[in-house]
C-alpha atoms as a PDB file:
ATOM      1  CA  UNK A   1     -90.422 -82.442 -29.406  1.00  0.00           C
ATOM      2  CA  UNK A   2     -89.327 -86.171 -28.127  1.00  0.00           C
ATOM      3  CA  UNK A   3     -90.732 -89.081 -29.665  1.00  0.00           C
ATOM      4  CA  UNK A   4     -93.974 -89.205 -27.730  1.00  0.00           C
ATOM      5  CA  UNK A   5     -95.024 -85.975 -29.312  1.00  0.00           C
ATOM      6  CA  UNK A   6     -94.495 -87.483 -32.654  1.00  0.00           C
ATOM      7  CA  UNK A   7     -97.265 -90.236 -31.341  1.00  0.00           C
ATOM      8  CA  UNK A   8     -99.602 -87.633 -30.238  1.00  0.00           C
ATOM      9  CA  UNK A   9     -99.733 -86.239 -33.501  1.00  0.00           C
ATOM     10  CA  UNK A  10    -100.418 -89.548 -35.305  1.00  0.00           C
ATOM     11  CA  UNK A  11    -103.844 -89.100 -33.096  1.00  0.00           C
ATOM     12  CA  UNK A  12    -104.246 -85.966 -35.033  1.00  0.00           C
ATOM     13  CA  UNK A  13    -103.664 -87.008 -38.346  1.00  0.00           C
ATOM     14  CA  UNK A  14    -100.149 -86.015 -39.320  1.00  0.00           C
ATOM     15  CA  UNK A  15     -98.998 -89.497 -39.543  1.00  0.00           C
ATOM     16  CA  UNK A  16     -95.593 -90.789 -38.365  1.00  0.00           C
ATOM     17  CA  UNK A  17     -92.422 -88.645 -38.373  1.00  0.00           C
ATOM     18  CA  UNK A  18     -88.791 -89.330 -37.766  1.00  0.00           C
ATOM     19  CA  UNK A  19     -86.661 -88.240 -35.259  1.00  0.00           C
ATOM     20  CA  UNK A  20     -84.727 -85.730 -37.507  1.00  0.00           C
ATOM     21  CA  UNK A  21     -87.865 -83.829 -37.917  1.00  0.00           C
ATOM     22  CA  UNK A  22     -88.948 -84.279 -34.444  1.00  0.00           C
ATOM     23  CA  UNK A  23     -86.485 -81.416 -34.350  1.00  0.00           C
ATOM     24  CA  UNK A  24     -88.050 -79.515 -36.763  1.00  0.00           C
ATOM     25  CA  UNK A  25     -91.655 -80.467 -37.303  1.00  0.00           C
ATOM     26  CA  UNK A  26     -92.794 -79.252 -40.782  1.00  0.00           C
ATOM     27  CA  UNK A  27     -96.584 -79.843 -40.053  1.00  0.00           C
ATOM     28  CA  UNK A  28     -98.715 -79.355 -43.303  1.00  0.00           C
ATOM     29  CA  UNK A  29    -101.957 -81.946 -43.410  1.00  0.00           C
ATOM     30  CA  UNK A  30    -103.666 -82.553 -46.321  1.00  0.00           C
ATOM     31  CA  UNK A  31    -106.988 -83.068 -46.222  1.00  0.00           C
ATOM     32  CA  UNK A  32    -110.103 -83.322 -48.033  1.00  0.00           C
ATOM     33  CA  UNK A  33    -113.419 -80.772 -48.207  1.00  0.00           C
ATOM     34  CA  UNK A  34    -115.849 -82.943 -46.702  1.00  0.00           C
ATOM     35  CA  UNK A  35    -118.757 -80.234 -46.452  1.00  0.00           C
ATOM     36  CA  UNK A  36    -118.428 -76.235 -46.923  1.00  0.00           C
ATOM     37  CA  UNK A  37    -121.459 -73.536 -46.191  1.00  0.00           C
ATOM     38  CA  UNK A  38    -120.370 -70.563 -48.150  1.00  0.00           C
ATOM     39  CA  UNK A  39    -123.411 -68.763 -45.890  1.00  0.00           C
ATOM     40  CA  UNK A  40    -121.925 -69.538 -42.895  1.00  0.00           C
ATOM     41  CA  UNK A  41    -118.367 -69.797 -44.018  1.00  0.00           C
ATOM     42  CA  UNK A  42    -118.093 -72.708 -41.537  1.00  0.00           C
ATOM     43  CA  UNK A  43    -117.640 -76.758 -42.424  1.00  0.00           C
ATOM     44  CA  UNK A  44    -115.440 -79.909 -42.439  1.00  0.00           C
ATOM     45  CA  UNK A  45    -112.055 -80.919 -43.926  1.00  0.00           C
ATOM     46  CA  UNK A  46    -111.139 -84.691 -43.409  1.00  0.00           C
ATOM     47  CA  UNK A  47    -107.870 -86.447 -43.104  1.00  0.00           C
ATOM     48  CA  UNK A  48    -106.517 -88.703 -45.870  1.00  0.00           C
ATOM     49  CA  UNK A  49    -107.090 -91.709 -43.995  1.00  0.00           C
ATOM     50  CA  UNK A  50    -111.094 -90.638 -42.979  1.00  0.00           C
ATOM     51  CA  UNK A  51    -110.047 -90.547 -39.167  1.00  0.00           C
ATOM     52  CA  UNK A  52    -109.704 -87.023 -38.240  1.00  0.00           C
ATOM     53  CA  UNK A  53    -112.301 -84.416 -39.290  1.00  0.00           C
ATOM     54  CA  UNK A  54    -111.254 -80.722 -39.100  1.00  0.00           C
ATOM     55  CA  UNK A  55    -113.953 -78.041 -37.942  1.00  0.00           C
ATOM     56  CA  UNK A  56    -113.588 -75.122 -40.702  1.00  0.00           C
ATOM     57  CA  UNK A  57    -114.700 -71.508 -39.386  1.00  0.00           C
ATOM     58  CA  UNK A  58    -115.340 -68.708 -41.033  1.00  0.00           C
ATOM     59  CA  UNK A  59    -111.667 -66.614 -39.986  1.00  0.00           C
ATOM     60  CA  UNK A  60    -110.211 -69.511 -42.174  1.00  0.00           C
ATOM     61  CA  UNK A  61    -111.212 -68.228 -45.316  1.00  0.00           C
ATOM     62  CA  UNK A  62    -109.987 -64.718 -44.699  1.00  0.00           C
ATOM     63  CA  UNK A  63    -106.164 -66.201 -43.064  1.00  0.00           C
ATOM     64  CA  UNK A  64    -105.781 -67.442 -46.910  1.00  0.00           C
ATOM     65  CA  UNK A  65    -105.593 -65.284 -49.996  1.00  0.00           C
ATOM     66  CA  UNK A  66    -106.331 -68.427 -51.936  1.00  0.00           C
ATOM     67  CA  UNK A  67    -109.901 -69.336 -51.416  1.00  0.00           C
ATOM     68  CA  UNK A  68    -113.597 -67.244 -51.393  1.00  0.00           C
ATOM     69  CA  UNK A  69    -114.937 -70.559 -51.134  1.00  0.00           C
ATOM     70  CA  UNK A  70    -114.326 -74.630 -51.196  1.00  0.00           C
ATOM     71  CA  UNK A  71    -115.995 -77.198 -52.756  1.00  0.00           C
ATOM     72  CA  UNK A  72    -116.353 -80.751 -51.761  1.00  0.00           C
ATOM     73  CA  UNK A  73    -114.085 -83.124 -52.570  1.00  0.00           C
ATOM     74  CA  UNK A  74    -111.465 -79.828 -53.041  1.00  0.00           C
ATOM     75  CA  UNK A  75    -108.012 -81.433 -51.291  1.00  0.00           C
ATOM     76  CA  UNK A  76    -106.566 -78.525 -49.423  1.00  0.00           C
ATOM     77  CA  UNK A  77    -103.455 -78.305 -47.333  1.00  0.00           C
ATOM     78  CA  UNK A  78    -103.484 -76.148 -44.009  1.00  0.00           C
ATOM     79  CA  UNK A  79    -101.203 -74.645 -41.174  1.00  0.00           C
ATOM     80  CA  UNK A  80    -102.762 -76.116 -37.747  1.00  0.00           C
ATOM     81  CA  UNK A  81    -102.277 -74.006 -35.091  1.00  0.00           C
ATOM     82  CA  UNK A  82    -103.030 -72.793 -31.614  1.00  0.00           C
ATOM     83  CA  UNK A  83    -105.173 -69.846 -30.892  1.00  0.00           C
ATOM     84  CA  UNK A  84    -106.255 -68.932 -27.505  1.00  0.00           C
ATOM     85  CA  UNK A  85    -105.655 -72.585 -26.455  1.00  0.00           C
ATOM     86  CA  UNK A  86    -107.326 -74.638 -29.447  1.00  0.00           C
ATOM     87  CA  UNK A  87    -106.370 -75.964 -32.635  1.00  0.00           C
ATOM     88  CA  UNK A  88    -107.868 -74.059 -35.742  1.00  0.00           C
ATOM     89  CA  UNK A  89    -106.636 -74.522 -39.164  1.00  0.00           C
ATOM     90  CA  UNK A  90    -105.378 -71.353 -40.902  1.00  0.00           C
ATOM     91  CA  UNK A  91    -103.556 -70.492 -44.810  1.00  0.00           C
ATOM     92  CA  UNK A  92    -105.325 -72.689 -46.691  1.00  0.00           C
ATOM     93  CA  UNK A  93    -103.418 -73.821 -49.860  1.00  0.00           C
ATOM     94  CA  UNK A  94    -104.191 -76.404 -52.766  1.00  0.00           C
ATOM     95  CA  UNK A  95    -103.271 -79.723 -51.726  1.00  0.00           C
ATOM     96  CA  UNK A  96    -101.138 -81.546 -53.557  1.00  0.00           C
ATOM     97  CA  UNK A  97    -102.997 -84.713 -55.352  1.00  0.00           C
END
């Protein structure tokens, strides 16, 4: 990935990287629980900086072993990744504070 895809992820919340890991992205956002229906399994994780929210569905709580729920204001770290064409968040971990 050349520089410009380093820029495209700033867009997305991953902040800046350096060329090095350009290379080797090691992509792991933190974010925030902004809202979570444990009904519906579905709701919002936002970026560190406010700018990005993250749609939560209902496969991510069963692509991490970690969770049965979240709570707001929970700070989580995810895997982003593409499925079928879009970005969904999978694995779930604690964030680190």
């Amino acid at each position: 990935m050349g520089l410009g895809g380093a820029h495209a992820l700033e867009g997305l919340g991953f902040g800046r990287q350096s060329r090095a890991s350009n290379r080797y992205p090691l992509l792991m956002p933190q974010a925030t629980v902004k809202r979570y229906d444990s009904l519906t399994r579905t709701g919002t994780l936002v970026s560190d900086d406010g700018e990005v929210e993250y749609p939560v569905d209902g496969d991510v709580m069963d692509s991490s072993e970690m969770f049965r729920f979240l709570r707001p204001g929970q700070r989580v770290t995810f895997d982003y990744v593409n499925e079928n064409g879009k970005q969904k968040i999978r694995n779930l971990r604690i964030g680190i504070a």
